[in-house]
Protein backbone atom coordinates (compact mmCIF):
# COMPACT_ATOMS: atom_id res chain seq x y z
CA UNK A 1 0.00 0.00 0.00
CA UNK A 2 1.35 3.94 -1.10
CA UNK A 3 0.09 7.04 -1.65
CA UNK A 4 1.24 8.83 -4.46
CA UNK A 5 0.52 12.69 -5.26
CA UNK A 6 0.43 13.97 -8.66
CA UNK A 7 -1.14 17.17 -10.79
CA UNK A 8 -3.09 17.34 -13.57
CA UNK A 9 -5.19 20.58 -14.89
CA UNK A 10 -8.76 19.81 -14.80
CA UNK A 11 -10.99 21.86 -17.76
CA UNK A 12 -14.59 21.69 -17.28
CA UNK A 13 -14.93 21.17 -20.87
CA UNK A 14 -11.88 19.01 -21.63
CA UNK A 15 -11.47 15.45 -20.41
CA UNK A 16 -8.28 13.53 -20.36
CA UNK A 17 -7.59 9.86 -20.07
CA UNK A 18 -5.82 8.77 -17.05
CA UNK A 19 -3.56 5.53 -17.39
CA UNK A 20 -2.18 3.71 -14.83
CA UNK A 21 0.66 0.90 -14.59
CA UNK A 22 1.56 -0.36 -10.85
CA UNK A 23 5.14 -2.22 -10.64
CA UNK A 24 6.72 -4.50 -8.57
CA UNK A 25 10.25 -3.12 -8.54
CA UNK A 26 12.61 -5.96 -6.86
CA UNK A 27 16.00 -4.36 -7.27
CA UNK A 28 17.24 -1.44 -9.89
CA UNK A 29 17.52 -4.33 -12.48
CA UNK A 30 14.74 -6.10 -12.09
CA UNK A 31 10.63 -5.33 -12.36
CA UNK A 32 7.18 -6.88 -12.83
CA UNK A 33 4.09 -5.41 -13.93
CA UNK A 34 1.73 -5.67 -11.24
CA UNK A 35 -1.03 -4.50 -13.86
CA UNK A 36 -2.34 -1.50 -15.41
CA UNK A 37 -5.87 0.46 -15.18
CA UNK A 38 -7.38 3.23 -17.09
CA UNK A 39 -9.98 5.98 -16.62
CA UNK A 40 -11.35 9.37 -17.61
CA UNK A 41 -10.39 12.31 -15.39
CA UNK A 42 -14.28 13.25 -15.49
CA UNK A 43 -14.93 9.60 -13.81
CA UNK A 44 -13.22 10.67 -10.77
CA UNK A 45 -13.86 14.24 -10.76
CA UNK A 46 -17.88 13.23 -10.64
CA UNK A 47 -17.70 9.99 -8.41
CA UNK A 48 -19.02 10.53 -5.05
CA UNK A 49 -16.31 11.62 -2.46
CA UNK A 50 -14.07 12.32 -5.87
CA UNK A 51 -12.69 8.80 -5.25
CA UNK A 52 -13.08 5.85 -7.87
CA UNK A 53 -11.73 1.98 -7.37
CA UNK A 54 -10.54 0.14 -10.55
CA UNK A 55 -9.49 -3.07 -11.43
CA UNK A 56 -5.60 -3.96 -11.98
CA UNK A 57 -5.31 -6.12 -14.77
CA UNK A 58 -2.72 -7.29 -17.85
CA UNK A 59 -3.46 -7.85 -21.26
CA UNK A 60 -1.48 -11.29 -21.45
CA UNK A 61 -4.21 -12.34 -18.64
CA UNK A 62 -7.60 -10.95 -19.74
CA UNK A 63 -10.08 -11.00 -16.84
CA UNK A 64 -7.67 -11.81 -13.89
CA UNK A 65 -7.95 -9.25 -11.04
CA UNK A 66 -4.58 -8.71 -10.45
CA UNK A 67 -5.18 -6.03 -7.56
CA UNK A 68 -7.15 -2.79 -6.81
CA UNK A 69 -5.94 1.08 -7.55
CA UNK A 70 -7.81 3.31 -5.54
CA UNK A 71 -8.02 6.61 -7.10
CA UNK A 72 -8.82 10.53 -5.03
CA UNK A 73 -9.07 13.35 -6.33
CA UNK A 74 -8.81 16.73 -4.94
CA UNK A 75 -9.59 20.06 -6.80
CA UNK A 76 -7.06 22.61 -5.91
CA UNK A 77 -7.69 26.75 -6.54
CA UNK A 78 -4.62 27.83 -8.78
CA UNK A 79 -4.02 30.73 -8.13
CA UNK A 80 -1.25 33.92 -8.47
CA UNK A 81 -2.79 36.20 -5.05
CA UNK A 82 0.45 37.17 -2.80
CA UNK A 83 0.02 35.84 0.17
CA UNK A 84 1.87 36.82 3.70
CA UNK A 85 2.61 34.83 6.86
């Protein structure tokens, strides 16, 4: 289990296709894919609680569940006001 952070600029009017590929990283030479997911920012953006669940999977094994990825999402104001502390 991790939590990893990342940004991406949410338009209203344009969507954007989220995909996903968890790794099992056993030493800097060696890696297995855990499995991949994929999504539409909107899914998450309109899901109650902004938070969707998906299905880990690989295309060599078509309908093996090869894990969960739990996806949040947070809307953050961009903005350039000055602020003081």
């Amino acid at each position: 289990m991790w939590t990893k952070h990342f940004a991406v600029i949410y338009q209203f009017n344009k969507d954007r296709e989220l995909f996903f590929q968890v790794w099992n990283y056993n030493d800097k030479t060696s890696r297995d894919l855990i499995g991949e997911a994929e999504c539409r920012l909107t899914e998450v953006m309109m899901a109650p609680e902004q938070s969707i669940t998906m299905k880990l999977s690989i295309k060599s094994k078509p309908g093996v569940v090869r894990g969960l990825l739990k996806v949040f999402a947070d809307s953050v104001k961009i903005t350039s006001d000055v602020i003081k502390f």
